[in-house]
C-alpha atoms as a PDB file:
ATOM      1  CA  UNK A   1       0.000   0.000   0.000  1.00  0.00           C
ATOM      2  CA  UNK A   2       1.472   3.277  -1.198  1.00  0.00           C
ATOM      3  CA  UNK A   3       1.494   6.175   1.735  1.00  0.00           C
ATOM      4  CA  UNK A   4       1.988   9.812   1.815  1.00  0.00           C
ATOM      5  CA  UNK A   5       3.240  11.295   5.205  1.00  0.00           C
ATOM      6  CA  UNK A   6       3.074  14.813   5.896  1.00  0.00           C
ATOM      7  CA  UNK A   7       4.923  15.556  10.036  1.00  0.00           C
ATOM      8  CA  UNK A   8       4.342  19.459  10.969  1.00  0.00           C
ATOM      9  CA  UNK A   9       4.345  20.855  14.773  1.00  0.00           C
ATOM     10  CA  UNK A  10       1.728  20.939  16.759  1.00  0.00           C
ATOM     11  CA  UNK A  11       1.448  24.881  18.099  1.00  0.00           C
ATOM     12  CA  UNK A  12      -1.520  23.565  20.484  1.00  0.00           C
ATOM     13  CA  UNK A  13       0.790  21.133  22.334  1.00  0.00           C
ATOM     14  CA  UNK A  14       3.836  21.777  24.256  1.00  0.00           C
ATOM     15  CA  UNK A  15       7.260  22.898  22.254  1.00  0.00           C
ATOM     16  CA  UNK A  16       8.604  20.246  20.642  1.00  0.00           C
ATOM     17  CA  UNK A  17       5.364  18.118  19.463  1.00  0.00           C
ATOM     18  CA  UNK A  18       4.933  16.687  15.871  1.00  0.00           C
ATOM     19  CA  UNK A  19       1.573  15.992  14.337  1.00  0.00           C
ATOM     20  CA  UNK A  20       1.980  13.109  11.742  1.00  0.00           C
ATOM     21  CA  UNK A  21      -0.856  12.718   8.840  1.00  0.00           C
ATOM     22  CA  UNK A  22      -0.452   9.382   6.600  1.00  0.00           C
ATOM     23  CA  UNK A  23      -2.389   9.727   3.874  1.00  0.00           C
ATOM     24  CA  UNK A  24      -3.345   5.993   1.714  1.00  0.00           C
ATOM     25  CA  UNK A  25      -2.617   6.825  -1.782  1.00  0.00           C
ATOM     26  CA  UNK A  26      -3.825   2.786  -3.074  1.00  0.00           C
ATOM     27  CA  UNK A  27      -5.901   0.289  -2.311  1.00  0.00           C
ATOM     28  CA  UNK A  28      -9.515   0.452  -0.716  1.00  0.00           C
ATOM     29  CA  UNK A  29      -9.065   2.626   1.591  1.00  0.00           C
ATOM     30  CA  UNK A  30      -7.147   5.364  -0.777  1.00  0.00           C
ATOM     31  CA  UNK A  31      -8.084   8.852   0.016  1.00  0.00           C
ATOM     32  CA  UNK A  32      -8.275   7.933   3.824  1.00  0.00           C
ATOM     33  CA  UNK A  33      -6.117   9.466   6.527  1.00  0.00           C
ATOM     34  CA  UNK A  34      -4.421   8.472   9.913  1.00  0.00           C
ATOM     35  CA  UNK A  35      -3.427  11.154  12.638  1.00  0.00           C
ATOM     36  CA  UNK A  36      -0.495  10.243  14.761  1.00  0.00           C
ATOM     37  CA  UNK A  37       1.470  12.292  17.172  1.00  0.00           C
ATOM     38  CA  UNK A  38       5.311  12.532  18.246  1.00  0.00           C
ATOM     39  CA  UNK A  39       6.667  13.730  21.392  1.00  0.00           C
ATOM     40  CA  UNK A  40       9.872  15.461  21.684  1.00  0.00           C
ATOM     41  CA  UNK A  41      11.290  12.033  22.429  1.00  0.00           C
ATOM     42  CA  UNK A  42       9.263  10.534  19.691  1.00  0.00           C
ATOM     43  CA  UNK A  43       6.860   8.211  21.805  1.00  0.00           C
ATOM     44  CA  UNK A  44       4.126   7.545  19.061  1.00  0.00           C
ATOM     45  CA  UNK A  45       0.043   8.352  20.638  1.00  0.00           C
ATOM     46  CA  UNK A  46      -2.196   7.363  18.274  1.00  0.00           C
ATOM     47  CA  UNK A  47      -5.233   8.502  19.771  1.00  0.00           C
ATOM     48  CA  UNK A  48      -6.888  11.072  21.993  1.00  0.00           C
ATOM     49  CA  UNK A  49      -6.902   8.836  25.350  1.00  0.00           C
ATOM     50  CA  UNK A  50      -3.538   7.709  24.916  1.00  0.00           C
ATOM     51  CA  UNK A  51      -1.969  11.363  24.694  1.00  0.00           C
ATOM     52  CA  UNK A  52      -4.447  12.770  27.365  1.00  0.00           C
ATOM     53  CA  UNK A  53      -3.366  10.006  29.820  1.00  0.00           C
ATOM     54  CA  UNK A  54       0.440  10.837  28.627  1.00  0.00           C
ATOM     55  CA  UNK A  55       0.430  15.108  29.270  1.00  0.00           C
ATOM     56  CA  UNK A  56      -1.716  14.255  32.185  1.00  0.00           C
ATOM     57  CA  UNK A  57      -2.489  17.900  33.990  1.00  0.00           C
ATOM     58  CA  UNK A  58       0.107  19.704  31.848  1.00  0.00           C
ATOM     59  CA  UNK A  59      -2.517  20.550  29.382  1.00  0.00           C
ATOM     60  CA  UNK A  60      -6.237  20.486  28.741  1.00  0.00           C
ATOM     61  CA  UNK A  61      -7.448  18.327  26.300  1.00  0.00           C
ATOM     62  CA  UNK A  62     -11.161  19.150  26.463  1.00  0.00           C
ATOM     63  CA  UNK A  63     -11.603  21.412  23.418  1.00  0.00           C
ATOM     64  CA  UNK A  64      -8.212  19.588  21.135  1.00  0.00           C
ATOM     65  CA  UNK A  65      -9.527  18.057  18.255  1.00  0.00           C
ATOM     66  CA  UNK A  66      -7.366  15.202  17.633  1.00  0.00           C
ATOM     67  CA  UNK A  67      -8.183  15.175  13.781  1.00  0.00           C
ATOM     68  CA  UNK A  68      -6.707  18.952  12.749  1.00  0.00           C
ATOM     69  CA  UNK A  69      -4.519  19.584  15.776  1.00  0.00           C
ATOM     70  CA  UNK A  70      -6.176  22.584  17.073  1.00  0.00           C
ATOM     71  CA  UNK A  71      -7.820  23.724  19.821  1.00  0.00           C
ATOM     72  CA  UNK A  72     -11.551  24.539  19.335  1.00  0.00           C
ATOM     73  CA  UNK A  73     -13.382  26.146  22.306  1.00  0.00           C
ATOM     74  CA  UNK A  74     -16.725  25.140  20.431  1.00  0.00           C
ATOM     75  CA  UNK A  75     -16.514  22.030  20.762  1.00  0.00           C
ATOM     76  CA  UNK A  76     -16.319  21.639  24.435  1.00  0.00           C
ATOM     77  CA  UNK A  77     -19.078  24.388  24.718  1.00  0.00           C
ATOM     78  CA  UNK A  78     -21.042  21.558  23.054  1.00  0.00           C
ATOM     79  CA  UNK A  79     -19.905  18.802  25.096  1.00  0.00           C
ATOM     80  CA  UNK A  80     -20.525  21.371  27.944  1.00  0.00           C
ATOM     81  CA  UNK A  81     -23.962  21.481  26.847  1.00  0.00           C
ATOM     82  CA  UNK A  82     -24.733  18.151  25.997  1.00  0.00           C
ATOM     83  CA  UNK A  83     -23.609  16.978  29.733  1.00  0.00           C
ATOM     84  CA  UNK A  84     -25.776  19.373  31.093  1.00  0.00           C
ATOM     85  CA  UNK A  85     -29.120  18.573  29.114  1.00  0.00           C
ATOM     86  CA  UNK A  86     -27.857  14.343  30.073  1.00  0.00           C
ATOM     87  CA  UNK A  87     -27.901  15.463  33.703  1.00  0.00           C
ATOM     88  CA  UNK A  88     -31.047  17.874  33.756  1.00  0.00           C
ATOM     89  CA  UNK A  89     -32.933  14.815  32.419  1.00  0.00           C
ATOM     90  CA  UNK A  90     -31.611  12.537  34.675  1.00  0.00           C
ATOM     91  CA  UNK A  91     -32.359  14.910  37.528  1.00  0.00           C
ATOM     92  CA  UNK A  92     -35.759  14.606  36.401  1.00  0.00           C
ATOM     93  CA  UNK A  93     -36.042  10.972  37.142  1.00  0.00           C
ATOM     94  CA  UNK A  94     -36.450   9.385  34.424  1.00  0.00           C
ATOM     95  CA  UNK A  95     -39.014   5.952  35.035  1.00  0.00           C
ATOM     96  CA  UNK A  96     -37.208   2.790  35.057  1.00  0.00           C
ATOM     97  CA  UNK A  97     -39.984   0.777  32.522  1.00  0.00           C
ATOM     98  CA  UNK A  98     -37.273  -2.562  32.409  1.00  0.00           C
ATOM     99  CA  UNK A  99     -40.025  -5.058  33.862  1.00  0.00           C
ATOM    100  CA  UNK A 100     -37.438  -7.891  33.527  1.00  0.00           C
ATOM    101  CA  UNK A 101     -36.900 -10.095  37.347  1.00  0.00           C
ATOM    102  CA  UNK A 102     -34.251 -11.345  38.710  1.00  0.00           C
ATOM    103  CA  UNK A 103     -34.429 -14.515  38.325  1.00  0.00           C
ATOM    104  CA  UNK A 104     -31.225 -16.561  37.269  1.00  0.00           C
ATOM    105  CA  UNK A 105     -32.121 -18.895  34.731  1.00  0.00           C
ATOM    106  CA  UNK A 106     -28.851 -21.336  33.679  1.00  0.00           C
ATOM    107  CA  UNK A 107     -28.214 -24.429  31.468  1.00  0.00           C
ATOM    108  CA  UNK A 108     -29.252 -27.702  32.956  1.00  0.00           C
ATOM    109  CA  UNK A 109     -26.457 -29.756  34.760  1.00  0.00           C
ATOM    110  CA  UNK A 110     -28.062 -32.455  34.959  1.00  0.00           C
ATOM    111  CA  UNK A 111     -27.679 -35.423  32.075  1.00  0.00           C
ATOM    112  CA  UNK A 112     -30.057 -34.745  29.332  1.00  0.00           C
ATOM    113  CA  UNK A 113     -31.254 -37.882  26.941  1.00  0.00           C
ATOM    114  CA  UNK A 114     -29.730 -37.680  23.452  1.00  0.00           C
ATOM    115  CA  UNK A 115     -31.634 -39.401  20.149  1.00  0.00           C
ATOM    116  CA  UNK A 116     -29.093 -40.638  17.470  1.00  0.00           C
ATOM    117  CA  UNK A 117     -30.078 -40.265  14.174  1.00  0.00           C
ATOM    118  CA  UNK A 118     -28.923 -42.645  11.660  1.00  0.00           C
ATOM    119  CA  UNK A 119     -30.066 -42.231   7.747  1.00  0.00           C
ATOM    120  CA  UNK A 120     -32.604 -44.889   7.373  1.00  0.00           C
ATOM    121  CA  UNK A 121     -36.405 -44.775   6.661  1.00  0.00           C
ATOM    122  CA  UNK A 122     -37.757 -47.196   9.937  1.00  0.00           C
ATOM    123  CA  UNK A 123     -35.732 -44.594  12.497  1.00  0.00           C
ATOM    124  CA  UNK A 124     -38.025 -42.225  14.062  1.00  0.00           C
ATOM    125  CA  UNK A 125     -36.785 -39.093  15.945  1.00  0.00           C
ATOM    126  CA  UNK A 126     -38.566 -38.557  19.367  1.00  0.00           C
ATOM    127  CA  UNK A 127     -38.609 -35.238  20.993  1.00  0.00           C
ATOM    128  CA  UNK A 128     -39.523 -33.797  24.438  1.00  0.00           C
ATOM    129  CA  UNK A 129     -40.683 -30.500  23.712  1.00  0.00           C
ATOM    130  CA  UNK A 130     -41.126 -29.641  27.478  1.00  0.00           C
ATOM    131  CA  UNK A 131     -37.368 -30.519  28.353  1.00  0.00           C
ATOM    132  CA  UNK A 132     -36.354 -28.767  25.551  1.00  0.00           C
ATOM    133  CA  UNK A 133     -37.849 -25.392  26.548  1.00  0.00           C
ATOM    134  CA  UNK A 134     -37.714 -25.563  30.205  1.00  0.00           C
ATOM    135  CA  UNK A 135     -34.734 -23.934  31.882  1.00  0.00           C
ATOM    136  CA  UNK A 136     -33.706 -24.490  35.423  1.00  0.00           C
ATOM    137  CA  UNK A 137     -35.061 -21.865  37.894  1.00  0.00           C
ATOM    138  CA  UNK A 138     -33.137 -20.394  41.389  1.00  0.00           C
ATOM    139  CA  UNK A 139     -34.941 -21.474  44.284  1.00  0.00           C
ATOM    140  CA  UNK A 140     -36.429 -18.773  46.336  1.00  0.00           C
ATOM    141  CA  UNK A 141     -35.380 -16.101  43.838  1.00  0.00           C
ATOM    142  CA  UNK A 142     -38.342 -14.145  45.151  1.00  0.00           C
ATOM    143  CA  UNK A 143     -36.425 -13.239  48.288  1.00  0.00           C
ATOM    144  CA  UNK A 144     -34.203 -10.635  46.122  1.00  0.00           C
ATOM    145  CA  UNK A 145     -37.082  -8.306  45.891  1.00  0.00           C
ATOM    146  CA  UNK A 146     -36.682  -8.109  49.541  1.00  0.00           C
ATOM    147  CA  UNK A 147     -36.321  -4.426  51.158  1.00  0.00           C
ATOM    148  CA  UNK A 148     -37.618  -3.149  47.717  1.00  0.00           C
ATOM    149  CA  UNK A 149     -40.062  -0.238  47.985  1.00  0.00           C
ATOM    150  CA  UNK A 150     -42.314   1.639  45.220  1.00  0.00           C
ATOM    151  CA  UNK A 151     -41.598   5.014  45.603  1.00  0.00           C
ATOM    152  CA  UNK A 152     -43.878   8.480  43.524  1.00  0.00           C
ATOM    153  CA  UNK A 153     -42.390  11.270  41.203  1.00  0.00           C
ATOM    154  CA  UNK A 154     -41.988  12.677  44.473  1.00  0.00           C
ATOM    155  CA  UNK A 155     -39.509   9.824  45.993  1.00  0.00           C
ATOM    156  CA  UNK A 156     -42.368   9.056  48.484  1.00  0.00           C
ATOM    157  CA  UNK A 157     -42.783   5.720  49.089  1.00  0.00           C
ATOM    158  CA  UNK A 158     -45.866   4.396  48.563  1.00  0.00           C
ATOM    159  CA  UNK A 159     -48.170   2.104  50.961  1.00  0.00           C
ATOM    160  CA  UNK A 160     -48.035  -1.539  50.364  1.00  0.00           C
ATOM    161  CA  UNK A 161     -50.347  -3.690  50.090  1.00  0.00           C
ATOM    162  CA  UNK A 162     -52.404  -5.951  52.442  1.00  0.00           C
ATOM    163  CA  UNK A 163     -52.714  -9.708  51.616  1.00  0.00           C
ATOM    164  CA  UNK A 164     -55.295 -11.445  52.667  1.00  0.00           C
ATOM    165  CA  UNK A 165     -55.288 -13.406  55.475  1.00  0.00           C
ATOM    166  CA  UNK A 166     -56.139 -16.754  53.884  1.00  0.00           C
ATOM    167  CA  UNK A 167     -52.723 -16.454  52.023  1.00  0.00           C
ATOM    168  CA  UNK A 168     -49.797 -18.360  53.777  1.00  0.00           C
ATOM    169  CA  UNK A 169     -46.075 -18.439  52.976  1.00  0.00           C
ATOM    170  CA  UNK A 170     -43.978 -21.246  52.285  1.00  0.00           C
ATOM    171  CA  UNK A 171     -40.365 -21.608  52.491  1.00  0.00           C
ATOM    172  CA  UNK A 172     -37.380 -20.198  55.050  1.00  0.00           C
ATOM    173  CA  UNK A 173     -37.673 -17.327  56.589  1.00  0.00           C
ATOM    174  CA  UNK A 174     -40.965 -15.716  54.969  1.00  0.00           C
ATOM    175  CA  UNK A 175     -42.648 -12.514  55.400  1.00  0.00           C
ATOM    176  CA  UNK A 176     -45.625 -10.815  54.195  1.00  0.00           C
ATOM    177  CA  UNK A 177     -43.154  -8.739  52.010  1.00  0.00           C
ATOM    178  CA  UNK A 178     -42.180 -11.709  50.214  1.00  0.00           C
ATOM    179  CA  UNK A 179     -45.069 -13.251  49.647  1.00  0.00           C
ATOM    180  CA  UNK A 180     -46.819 -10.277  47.998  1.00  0.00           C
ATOM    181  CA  UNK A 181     -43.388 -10.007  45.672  1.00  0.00           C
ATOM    182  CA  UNK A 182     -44.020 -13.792  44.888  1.00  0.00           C
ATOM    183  CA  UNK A 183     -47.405 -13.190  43.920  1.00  0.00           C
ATOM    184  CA  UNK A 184     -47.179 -10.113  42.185  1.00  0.00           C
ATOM    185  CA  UNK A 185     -44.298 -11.586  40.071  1.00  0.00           C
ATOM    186  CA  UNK A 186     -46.303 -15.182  38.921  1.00  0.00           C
ATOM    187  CA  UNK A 187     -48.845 -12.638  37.783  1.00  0.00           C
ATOM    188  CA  UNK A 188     -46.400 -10.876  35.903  1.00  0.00           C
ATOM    189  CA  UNK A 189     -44.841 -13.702  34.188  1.00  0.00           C
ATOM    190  CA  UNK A 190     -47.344 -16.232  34.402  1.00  0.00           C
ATOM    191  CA  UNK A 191     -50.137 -16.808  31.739  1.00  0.00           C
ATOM    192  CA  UNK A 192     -51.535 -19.786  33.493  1.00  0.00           C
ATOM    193  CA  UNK A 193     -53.715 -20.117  37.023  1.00  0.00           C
ATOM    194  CA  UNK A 194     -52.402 -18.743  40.275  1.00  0.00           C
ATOM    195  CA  UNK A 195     -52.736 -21.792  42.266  1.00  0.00           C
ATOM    196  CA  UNK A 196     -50.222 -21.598  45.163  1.00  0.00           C
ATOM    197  CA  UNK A 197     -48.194 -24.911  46.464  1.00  0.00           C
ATOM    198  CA  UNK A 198     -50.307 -27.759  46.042  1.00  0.00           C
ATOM    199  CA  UNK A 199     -48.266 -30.128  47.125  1.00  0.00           C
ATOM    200  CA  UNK A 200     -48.247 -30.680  50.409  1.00  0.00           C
ATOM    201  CA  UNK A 201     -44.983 -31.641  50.727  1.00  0.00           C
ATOM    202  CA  UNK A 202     -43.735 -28.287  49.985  1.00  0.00           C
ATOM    203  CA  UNK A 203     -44.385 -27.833  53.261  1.00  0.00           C
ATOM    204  CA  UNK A 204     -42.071 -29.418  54.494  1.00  0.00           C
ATOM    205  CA  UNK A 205     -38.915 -29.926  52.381  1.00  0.00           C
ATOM    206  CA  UNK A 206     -39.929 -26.910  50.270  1.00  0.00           C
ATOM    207  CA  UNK A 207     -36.663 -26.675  48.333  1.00  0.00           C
ATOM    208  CA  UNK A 208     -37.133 -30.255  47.171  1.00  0.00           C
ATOM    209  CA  UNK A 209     -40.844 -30.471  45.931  1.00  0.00           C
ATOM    210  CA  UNK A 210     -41.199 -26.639  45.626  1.00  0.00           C
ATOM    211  CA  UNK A 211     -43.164 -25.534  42.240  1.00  0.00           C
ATOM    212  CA  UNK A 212     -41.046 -22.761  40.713  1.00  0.00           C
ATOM    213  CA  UNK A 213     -43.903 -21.835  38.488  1.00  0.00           C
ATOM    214  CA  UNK A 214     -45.821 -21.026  41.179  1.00  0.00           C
ATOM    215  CA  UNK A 215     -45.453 -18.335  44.093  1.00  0.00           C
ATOM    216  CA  UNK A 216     -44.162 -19.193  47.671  1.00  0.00           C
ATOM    217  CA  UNK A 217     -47.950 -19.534  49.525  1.00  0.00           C
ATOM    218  CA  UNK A 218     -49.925 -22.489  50.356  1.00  0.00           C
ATOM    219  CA  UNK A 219     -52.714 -23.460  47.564  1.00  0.00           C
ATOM    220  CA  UNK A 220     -55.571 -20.933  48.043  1.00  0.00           C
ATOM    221  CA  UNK A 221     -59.277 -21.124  46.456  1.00  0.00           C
ATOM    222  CA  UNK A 222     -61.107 -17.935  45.126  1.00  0.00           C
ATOM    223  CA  UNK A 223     -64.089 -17.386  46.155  1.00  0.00           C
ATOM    224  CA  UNK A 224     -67.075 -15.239  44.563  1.00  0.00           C
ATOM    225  CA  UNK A 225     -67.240 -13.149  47.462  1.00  0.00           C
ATOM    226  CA  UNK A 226     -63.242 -12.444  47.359  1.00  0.00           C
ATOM    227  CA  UNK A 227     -64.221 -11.499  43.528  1.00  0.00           C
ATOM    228  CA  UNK A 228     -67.021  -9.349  44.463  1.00  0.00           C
ATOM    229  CA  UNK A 229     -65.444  -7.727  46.904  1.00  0.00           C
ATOM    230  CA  UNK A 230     -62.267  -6.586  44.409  1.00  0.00           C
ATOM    231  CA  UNK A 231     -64.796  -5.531  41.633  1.00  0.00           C
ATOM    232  CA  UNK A 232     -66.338  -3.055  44.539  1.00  0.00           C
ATOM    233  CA  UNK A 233     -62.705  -1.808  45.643  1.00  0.00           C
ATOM    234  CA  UNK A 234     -61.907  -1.445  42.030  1.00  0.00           C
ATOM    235  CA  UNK A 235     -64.898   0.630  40.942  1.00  0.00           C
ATOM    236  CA  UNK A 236     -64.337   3.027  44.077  1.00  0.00           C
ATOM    237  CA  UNK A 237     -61.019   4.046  42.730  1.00  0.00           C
ATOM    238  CA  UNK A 238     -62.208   4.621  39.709  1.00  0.00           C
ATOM    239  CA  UNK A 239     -64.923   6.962  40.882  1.00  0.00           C
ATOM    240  CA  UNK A 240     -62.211   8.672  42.857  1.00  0.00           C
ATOM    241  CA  UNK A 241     -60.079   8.833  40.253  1.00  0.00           C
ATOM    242  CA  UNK A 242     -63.054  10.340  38.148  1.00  0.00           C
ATOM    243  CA  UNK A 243     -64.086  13.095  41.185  1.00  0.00           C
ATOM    244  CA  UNK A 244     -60.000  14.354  41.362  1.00  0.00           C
ATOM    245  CA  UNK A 245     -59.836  14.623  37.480  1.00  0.00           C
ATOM    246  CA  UNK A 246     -63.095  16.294  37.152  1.00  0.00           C
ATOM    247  CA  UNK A 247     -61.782  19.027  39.961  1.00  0.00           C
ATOM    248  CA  UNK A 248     -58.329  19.307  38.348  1.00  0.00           C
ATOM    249  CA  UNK A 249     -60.245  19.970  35.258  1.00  0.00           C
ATOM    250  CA  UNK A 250     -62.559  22.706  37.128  1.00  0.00           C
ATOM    251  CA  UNK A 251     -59.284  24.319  38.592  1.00  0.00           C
ATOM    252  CA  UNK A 252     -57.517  24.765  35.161  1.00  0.00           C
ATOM    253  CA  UNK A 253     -60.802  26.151  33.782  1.00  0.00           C
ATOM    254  CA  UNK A 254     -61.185  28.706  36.752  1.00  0.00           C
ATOM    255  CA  UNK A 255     -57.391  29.724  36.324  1.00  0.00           C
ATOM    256  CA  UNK A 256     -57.891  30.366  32.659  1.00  0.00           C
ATOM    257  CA  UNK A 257     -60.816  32.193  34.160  1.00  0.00           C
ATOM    258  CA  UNK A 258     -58.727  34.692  35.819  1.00  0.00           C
ATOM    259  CA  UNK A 259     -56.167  35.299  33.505  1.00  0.00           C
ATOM    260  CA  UNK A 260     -58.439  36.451  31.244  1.00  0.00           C
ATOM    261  CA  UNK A 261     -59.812  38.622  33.709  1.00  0.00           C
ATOM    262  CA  UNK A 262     -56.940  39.925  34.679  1.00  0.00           C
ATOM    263  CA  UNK A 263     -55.499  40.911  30.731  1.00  0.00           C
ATOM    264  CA  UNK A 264     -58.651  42.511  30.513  1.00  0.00           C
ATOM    265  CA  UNK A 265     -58.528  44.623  33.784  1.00  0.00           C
END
């Protein structure tokens, strides 16, 4: 490959400071350039890091444009600016919306069966779609959620749930906490029934006959009255949430009200 190098000083750096342009003259990347630059001792930097972490203090980097050799205040009035608007909206708070759990999920350890397939007609090729797909689960993941709290725009935390009584943990050391995160989780990631442990000896060797598609409570039967009773508590938050946005649309209304008013006066 044919090259063309062109070594001037570099006024923006220290005395003694060469700035070294190779230009390809063949080949696919002809036209292209490369920007090196010498010390006085003629240690070779070939990027912006590497000579930043050489001068150190001695000079400041933030507005040299390693591709012409210059200094160029604009450009670290933009970086300036583009830090700030990154940290205004971060002051904001943005939302977290990643609904993934933690829940380690890791290749199977255990001996899996294996077909062998050999050309011929009479050889069928069985397949267990269930092993296949299923992936080991952690045992008691849930109990990672643990000291988690919901918090408003505000940072306030808000006021958990109560479960109701009828609902019993399984498993070591098990709290209320815990067994709402369970729940609230096989909902999340679940499309089939809620059912709870049916087993009953969960109970007691839970981390041998535990169901890890299921949450860490004892099996539990919904009633009509338990569904009754969430339609009512569901329909008075809507009518509350209809009375506050019907006043916070009465408020605006009055405000533009008064402005008007007062333009005019």
């Amino acid at each position: 490959m044919i090259m063309e190098r062109k070594r001037i000083d570099c006024p923006a750096l220290p005395p003694g400071w060469k700035k070294e342009e190779v230009i390809r003259k063949s080949g696919l990347s002809a036209g292209k350039s490369d920007v090196y630059y010498y010390s006085p001792t003629g240690k070779k930097f070939r990027s912006k890091p590497q000579l930043s972490r050489y001068l150190g203090n001695t000079v400041d980097l933030g507005c040299f444009d390693f591709r012409t050799g210059k200094m160029m205040p604009g450009k670290l009035q933009k970086n300036k600016q583009r830090l700030r608007s990154e940290n205004l909206s971060l002051s904001k708070g943005k939302p977290d919306l990643n609904t993934a759990l933690p829940i380690r999920q890791t290749a199977s350890i255990f001996k899996q069966p294996v077909t062998k397939v050999v050309n011929h007609p009479s050889n069928k090729v069985k397949t267990d779609l269930q092993r296949a797909t299923e992936q080991p689960r952690q045992l008691f993941w849930e109990k990672r959620l643990k000291g988690l709290r919901s918090s408003d725009v505000t940072e306030e935390v808000l006021r958990t749930m109560k479960l109701p009584k009828g609902l019993q943990s399984v498993g070591p050391d098990s709290s209320d906490e815990t067994l709402l995160s369970a729940i609230s989780s096989a909902l999340h990631m679940s499309s089939g029934p809620i059912t709870g442990q049916t087993s009953s000896a969960a109970e007691k060797n839970p981390a041998i006959w535990l169901n890890t598609s299921q949450p860490l409570c004892k099996a539990f039967i919904v009633t009509d009255d338990d569904i009754r009773e969430q339609e009512l508590k569901v329909h008075q938050a809507r009518r509350s949430l209809e009375e506050a946005l019907m006043a916070d649309s009465l408020a605006r209304a009055a405000d533009s009200v008064r402005d008007v008013e007062d333009r005019a006066a």
